[in-house]
PDB file of N, CA and C in Angstrom:
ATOM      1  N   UNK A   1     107.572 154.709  76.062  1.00  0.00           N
ATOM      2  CA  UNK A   1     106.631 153.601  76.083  1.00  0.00           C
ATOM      3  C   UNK A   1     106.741 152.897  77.441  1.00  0.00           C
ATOM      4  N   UNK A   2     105.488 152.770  78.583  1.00  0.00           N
ATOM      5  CA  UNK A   2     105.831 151.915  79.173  1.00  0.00           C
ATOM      6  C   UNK A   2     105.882 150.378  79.453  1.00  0.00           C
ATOM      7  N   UNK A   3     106.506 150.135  80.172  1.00  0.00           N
ATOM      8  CA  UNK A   3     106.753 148.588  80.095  1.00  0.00           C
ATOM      9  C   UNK A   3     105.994 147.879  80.807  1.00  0.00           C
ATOM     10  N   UNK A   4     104.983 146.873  80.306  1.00  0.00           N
ATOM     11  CA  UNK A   4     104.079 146.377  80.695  1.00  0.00           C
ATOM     12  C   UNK A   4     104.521 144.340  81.512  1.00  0.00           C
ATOM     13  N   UNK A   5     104.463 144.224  82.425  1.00  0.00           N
ATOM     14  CA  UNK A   5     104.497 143.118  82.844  1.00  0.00           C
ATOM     15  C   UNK A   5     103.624 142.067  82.738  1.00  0.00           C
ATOM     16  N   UNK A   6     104.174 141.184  82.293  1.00  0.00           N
ATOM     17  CA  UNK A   6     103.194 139.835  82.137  1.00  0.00           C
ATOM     18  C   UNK A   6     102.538 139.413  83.255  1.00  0.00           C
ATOM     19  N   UNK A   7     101.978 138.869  83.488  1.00  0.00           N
ATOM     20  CA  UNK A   7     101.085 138.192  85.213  1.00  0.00           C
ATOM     21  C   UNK A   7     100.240 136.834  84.166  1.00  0.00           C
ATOM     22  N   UNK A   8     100.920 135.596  85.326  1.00  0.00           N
ATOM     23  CA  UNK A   8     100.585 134.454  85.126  1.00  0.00           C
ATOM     24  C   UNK A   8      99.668 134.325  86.494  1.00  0.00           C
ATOM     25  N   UNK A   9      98.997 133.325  86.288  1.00  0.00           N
ATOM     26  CA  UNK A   9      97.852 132.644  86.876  1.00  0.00           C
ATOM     27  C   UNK A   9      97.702 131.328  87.029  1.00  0.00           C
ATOM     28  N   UNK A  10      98.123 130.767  87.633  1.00  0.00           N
ATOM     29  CA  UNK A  10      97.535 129.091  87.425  1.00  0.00           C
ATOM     30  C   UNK A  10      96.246 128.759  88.427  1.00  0.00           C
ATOM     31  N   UNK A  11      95.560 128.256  87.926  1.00  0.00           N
ATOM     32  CA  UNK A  11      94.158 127.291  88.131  1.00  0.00           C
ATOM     33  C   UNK A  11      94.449 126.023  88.166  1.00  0.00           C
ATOM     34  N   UNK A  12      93.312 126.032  89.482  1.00  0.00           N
ATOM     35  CA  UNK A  12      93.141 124.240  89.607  1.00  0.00           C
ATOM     36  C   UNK A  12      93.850 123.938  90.852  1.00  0.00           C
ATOM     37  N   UNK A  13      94.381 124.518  91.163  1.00  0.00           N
ATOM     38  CA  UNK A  13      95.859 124.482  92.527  1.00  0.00           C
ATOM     39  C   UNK A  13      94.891 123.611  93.573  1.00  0.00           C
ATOM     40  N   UNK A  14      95.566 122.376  93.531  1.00  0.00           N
ATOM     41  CA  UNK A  14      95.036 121.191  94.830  1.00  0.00           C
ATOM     42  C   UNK A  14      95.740 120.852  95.842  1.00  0.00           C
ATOM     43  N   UNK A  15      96.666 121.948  96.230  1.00  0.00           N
ATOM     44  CA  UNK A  15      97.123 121.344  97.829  1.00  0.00           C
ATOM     45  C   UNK A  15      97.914 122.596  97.641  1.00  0.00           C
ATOM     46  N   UNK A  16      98.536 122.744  99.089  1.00  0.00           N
ATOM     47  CA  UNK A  16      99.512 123.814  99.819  1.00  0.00           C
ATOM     48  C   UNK A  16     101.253 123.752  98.912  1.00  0.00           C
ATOM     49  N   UNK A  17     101.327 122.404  98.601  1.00  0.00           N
ATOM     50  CA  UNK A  17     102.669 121.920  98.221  1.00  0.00           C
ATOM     51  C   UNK A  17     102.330 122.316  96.495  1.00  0.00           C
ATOM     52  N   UNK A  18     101.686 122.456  96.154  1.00  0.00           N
ATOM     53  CA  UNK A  18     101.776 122.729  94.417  1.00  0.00           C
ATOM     54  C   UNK A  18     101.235 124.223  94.352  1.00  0.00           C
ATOM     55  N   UNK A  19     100.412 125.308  95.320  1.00  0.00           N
ATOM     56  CA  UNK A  19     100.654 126.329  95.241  1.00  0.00           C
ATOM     57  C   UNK A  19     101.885 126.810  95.666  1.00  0.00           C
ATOM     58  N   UNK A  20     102.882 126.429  96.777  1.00  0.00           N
ATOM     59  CA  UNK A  20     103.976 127.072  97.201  1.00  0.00           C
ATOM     60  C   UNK A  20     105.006 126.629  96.029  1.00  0.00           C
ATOM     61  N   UNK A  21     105.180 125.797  94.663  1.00  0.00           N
ATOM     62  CA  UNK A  21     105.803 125.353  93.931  1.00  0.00           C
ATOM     63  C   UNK A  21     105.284 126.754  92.495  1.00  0.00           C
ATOM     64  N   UNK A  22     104.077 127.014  92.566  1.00  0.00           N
ATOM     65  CA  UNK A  22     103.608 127.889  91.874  1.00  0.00           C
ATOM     66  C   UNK A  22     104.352 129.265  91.899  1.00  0.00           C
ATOM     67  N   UNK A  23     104.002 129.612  93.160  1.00  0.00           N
ATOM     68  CA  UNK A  23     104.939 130.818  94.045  1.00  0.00           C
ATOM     69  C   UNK A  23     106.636 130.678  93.496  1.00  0.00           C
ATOM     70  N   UNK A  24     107.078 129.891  93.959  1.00  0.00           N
ATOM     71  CA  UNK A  24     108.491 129.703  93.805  1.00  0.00           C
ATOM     72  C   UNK A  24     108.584 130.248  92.250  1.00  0.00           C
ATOM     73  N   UNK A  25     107.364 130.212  91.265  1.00  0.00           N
ATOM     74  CA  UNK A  25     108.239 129.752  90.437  1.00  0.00           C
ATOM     75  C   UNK A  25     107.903 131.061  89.318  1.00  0.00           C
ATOM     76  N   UNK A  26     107.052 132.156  90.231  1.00  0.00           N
ATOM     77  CA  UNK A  26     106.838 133.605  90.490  1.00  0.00           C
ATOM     78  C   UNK A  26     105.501 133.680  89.846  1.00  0.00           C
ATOM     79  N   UNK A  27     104.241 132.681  89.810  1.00  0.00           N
ATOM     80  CA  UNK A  27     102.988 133.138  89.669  1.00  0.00           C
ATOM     81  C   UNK A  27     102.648 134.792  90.246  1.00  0.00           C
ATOM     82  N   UNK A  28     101.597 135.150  89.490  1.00  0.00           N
ATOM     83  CA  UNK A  28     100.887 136.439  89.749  1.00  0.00           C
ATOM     84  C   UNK A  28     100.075 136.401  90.240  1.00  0.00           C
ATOM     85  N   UNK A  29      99.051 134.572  90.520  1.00  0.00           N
ATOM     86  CA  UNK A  29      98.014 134.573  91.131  1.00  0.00           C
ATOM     87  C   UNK A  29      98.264 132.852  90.889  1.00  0.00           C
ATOM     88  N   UNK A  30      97.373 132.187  91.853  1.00  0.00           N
ATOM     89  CA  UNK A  30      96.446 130.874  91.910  1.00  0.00           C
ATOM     90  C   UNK A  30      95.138 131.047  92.165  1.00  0.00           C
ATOM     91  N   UNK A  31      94.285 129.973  91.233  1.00  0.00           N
ATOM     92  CA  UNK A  31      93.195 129.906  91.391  1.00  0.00           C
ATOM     93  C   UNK A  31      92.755 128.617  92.361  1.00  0.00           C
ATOM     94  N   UNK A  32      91.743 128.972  92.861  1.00  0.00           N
ATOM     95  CA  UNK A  32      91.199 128.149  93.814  1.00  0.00           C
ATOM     96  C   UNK A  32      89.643 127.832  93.554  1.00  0.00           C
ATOM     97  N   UNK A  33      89.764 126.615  92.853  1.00  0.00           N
ATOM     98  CA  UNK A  33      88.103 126.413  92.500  1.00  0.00           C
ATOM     99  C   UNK A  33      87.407 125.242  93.547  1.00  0.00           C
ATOM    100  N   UNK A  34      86.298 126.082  93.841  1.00  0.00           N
ATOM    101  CA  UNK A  34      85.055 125.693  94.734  1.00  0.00           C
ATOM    102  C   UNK A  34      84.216 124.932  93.976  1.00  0.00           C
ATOM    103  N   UNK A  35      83.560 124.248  94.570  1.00  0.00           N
ATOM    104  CA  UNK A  35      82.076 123.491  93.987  1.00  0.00           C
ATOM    105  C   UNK A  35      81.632 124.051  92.901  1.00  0.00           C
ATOM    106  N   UNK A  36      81.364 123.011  91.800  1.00  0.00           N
ATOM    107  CA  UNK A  36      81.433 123.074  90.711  1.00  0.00           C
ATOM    108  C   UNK A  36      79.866 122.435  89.987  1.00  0.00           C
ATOM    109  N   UNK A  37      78.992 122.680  89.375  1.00  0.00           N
ATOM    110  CA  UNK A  37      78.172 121.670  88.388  1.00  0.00           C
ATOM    111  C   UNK A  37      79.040 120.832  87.743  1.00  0.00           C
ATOM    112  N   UNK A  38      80.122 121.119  87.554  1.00  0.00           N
ATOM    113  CA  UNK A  38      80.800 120.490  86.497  1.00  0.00           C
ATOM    114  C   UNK A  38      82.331 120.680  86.127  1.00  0.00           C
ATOM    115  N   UNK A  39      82.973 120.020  86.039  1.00  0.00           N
ATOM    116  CA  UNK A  39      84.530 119.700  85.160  1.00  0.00           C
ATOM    117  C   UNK A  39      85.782 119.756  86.217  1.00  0.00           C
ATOM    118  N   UNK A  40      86.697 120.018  86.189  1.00  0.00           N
ATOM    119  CA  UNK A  40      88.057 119.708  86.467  1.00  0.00           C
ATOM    120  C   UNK A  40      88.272 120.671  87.971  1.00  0.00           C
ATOM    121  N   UNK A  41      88.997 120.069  88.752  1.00  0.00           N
ATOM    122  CA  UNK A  41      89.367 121.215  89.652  1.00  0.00           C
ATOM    123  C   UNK A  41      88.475 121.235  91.004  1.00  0.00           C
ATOM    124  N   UNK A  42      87.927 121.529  91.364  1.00  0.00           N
ATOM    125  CA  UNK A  42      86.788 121.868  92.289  1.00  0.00           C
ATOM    126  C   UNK A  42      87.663 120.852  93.788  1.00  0.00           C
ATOM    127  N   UNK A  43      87.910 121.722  94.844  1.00  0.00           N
ATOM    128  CA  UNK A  43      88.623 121.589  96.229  1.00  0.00           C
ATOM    129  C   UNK A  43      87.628 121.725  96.981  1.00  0.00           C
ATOM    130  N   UNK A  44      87.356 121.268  98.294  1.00  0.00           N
ATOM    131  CA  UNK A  44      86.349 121.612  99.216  1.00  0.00           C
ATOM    132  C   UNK A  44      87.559 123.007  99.981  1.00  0.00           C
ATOM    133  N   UNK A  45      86.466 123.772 100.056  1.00  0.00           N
ATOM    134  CA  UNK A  45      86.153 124.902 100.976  1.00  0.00           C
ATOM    135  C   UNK A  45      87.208 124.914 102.397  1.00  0.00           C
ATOM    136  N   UNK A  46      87.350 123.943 102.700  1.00  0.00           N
ATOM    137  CA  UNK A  46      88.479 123.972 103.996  1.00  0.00           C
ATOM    138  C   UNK A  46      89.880 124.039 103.659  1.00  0.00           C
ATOM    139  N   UNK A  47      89.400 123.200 102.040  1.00  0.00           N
ATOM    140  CA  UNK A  47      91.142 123.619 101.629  1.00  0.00           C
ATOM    141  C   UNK A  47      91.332 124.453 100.863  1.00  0.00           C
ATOM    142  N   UNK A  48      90.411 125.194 100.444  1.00  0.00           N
ATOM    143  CA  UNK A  48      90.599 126.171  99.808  1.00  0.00           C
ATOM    144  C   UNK A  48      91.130 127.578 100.794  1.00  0.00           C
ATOM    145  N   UNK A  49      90.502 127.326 101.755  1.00  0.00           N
ATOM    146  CA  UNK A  49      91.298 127.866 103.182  1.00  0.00           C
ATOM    147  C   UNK A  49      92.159 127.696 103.630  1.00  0.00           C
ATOM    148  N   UNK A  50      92.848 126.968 103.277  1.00  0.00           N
ATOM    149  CA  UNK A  50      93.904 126.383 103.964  1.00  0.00           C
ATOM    150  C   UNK A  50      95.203 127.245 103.145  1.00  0.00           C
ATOM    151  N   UNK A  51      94.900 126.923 102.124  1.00  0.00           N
ATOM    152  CA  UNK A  51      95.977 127.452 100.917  1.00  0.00           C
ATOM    153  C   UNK A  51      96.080 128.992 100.689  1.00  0.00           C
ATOM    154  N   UNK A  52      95.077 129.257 101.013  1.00  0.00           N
ATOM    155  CA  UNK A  52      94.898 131.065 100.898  1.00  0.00           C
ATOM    156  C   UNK A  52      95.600 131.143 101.776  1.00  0.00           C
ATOM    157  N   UNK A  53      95.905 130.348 103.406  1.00  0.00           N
ATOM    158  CA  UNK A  53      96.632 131.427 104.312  1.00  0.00           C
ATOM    159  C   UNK A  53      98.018 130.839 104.367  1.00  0.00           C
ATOM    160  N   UNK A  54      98.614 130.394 102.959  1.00  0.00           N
ATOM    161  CA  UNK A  54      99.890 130.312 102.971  1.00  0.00           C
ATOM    162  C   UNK A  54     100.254 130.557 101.681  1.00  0.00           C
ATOM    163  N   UNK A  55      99.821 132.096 101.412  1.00  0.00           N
ATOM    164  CA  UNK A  55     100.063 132.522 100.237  1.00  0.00           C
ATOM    165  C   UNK A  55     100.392 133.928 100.564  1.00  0.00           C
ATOM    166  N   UNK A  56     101.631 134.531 100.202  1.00  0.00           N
ATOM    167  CA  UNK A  56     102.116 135.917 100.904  1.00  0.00           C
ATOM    168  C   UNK A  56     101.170 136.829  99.806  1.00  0.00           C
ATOM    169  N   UNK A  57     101.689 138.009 100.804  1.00  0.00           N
ATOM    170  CA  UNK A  57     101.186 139.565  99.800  1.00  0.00           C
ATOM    171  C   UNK A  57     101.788 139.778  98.942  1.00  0.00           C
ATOM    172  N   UNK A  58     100.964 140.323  98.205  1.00  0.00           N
ATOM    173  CA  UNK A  58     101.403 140.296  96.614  1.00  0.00           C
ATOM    174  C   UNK A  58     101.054 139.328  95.463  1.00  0.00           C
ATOM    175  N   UNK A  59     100.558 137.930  96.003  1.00  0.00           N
ATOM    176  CA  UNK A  59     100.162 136.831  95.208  1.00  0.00           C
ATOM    177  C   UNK A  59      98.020 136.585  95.237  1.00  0.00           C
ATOM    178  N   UNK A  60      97.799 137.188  93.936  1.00  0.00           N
ATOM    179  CA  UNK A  60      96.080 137.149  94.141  1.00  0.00           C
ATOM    180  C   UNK A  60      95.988 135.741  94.395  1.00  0.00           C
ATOM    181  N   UNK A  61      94.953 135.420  94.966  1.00  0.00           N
ATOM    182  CA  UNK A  61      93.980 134.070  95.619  1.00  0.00           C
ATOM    183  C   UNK A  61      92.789 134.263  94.872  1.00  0.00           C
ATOM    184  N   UNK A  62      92.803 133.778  93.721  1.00  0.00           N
ATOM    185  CA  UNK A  62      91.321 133.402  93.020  1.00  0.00           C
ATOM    186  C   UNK A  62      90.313 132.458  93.658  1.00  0.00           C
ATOM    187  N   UNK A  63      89.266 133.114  94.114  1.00  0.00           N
ATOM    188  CA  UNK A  63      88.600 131.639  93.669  1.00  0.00           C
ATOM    189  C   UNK A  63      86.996 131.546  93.524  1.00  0.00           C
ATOM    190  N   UNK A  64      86.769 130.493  92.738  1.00  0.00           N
ATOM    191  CA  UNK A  64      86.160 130.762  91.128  1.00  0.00           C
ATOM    192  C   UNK A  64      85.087 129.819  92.126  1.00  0.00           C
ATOM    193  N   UNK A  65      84.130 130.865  91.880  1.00  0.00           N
ATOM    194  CA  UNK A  65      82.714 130.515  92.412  1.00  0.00           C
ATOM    195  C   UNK A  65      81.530 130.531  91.401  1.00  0.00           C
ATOM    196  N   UNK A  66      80.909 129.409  91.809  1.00  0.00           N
ATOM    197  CA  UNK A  66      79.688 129.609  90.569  1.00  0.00           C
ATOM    198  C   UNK A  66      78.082 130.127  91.703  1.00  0.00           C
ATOM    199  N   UNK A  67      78.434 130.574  92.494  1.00  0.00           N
ATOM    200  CA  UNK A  67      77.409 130.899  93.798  1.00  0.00           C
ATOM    201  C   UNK A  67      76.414 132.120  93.320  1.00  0.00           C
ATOM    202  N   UNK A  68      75.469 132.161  93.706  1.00  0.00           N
ATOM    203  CA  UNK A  68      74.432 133.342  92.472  1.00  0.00           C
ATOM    204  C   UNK A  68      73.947 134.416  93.177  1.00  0.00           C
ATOM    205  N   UNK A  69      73.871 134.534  94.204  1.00  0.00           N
ATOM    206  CA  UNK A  69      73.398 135.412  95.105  1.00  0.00           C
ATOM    207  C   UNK A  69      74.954 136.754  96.260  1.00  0.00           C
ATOM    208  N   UNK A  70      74.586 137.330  96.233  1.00  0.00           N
ATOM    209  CA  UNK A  70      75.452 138.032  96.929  1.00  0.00           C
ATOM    210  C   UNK A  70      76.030 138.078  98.085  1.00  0.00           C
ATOM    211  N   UNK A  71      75.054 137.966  98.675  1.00  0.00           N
ATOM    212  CA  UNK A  71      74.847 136.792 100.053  1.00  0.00           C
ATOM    213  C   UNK A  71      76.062 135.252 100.376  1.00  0.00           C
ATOM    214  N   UNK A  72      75.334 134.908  99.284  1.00  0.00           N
ATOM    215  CA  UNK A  72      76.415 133.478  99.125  1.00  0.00           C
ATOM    216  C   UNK A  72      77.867 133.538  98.825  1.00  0.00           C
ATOM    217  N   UNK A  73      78.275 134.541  98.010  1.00  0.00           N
ATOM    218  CA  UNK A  73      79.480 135.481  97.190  1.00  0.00           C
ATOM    219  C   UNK A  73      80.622 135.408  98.648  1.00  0.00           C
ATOM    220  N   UNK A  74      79.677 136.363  99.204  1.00  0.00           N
ATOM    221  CA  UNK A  74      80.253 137.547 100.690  1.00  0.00           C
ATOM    222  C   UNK A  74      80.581 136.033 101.412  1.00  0.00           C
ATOM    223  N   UNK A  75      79.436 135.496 101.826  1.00  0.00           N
ATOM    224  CA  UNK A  75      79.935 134.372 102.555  1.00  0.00           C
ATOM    225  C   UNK A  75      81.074 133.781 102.959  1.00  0.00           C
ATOM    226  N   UNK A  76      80.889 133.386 101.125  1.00  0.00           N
ATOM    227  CA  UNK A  76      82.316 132.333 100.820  1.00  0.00           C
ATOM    228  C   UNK A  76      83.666 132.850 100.989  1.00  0.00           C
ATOM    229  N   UNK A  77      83.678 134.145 100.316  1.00  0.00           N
ATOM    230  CA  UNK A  77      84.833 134.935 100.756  1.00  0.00           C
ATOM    231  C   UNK A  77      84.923 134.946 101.647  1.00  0.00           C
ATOM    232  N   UNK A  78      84.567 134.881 103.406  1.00  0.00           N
ATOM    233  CA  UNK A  78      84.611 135.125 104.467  1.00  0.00           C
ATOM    234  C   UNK A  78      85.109 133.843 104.647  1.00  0.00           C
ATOM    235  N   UNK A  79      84.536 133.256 104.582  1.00  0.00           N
ATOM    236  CA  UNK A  79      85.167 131.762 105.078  1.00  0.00           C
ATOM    237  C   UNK A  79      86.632 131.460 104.348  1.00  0.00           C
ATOM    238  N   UNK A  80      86.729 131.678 103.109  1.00  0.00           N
ATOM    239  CA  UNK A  80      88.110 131.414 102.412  1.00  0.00           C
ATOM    240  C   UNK A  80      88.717 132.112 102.465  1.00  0.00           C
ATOM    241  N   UNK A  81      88.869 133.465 102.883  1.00  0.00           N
ATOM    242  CA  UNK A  81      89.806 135.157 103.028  1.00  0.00           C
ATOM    243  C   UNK A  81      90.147 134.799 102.012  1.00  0.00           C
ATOM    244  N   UNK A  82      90.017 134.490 100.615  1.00  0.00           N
ATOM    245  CA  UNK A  82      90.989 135.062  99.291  1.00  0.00           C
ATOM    246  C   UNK A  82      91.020 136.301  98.970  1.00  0.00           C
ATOM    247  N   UNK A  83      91.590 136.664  98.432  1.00  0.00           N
ATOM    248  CA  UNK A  83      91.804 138.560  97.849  1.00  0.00           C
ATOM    249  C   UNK A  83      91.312 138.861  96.665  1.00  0.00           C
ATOM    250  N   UNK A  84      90.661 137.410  96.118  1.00  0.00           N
ATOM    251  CA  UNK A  84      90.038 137.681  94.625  1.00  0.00           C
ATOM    252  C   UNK A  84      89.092 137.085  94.652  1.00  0.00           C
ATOM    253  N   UNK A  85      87.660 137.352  94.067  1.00  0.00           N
ATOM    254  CA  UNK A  85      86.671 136.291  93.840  1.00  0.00           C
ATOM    255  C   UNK A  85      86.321 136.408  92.140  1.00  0.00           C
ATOM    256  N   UNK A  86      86.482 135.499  91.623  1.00  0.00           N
ATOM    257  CA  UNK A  86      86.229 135.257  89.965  1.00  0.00           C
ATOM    258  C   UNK A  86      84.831 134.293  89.809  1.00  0.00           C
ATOM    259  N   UNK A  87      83.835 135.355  89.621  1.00  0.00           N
ATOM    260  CA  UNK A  87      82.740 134.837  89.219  1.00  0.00           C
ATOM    261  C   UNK A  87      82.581 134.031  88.287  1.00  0.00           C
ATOM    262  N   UNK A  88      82.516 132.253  87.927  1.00  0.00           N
ATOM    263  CA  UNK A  88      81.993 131.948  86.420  1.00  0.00           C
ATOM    264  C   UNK A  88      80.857 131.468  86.029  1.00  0.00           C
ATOM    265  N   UNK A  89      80.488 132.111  86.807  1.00  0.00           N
ATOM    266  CA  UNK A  89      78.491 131.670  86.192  1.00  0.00           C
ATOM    267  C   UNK A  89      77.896 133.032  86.268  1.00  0.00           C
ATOM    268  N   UNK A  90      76.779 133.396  85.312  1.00  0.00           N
ATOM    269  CA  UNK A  90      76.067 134.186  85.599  1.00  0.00           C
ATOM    270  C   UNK A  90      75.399 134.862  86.513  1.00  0.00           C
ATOM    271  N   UNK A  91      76.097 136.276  86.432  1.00  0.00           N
ATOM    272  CA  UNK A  91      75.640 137.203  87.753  1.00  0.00           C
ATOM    273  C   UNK A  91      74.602 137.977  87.448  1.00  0.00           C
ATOM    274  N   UNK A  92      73.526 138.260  88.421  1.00  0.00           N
ATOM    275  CA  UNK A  92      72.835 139.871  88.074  1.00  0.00           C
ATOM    276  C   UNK A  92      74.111 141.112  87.966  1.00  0.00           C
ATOM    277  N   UNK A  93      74.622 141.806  86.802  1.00  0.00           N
ATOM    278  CA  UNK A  93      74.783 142.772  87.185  1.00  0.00           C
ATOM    279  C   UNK A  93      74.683 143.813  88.284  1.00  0.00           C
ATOM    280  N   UNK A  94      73.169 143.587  88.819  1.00  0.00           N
ATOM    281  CA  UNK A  94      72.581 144.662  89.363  1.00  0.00           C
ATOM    282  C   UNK A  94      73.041 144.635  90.716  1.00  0.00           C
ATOM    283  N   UNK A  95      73.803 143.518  91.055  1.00  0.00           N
ATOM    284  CA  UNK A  95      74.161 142.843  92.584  1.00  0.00           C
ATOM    285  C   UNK A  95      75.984 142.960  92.796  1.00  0.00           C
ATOM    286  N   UNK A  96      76.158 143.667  91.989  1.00  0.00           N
ATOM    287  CA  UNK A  96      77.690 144.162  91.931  1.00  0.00           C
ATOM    288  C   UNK A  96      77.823 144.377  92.921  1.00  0.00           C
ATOM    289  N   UNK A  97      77.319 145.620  92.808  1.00  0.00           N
ATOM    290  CA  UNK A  97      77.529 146.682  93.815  1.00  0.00           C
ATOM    291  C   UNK A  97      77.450 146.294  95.366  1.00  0.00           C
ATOM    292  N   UNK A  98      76.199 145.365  95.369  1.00  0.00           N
ATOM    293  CA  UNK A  98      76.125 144.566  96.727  1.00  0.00           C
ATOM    294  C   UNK A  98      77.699 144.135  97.437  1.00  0.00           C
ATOM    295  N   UNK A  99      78.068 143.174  96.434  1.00  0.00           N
ATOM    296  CA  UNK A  99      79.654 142.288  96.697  1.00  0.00           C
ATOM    297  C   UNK A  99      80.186 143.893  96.964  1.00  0.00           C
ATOM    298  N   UNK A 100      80.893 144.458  96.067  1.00  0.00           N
ATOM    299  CA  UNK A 100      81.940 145.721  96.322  1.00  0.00           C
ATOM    300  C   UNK A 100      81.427 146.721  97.712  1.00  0.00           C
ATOM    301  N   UNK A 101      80.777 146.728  98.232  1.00  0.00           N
ATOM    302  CA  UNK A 101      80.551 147.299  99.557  1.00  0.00           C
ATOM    303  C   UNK A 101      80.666 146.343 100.298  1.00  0.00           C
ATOM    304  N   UNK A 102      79.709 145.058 100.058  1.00  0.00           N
ATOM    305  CA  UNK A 102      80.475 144.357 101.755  1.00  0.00           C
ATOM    306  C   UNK A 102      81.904 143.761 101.823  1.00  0.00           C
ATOM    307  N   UNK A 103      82.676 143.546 100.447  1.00  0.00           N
ATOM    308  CA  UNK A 103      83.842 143.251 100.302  1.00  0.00           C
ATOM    309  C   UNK A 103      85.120 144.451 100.110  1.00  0.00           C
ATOM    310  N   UNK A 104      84.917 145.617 100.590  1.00  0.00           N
ATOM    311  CA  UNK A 104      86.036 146.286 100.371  1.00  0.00           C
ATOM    312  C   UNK A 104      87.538 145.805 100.088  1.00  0.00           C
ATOM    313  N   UNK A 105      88.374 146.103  99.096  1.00  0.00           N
ATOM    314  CA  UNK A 105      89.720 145.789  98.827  1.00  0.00           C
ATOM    315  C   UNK A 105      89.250 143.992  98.529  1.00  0.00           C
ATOM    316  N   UNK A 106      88.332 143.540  98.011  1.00  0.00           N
ATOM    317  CA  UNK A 106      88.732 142.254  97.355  1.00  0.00           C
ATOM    318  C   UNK A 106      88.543 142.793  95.770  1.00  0.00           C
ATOM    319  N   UNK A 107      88.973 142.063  95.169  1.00  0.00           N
ATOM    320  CA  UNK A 107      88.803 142.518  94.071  1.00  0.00           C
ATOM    321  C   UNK A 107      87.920 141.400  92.838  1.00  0.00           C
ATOM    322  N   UNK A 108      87.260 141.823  92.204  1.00  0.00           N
ATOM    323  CA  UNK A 108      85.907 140.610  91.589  1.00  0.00           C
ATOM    324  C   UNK A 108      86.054 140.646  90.201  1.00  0.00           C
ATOM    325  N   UNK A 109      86.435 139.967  89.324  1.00  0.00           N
ATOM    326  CA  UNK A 109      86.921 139.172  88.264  1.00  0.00           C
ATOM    327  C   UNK A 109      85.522 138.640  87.431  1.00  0.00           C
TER     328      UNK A 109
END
């Protein structure tokens, strides 16, 4: 049987000092939420940059976009280099494929 490892995640991560406390404390990932319609969490974009580039390899960089177009997707990732983008609003399906070619090796949630 093999042995399957747990992977934690925390969301919401608002500064450099409470993701590197995350890390320490052996997260599998932080989430990094962007502009929001609505509820808890939501960082502007510079710091959501900020925090991605003090996060080593091996630790995913979520971050949770409600952006609708593919275009906008690719963007944001560019500007934030995270290694993960977690869609939570409704996507076209049909625009997958768009993100996974201009984003090689990110991975979309």
């Amino acid at each position: 049987m093999k042995e399957t490892k747990t992977r934690v995640k925390i969301c919401c991560i608002s500064g450099i000092e409470e993701a590197q406390l995350a890390i320490r404390y052996g997260v599998s990932a932080i989430g990094l939420v962007s502009e929001m319609p609505s509820g808890p969490g939501p960082i502007p974009e510079s710091l959501i940059t900020e925090i991605a580039a003090t996060v080593p390899p091996g630790i995913a960089t979520f971050l949770l976009t409600c952006k609708q177009t593919p275009d906008e997707v690719i963007e944001q990732q560019r500007r934030t280099r995270v290694n993960t983008i977690q869609l939570v609003d409704a996507f076209p399906i049909e625009e997958y494929s768009k993100l996974q070619q201009a984003m090689p090796g990110i991975r979309i949630v």
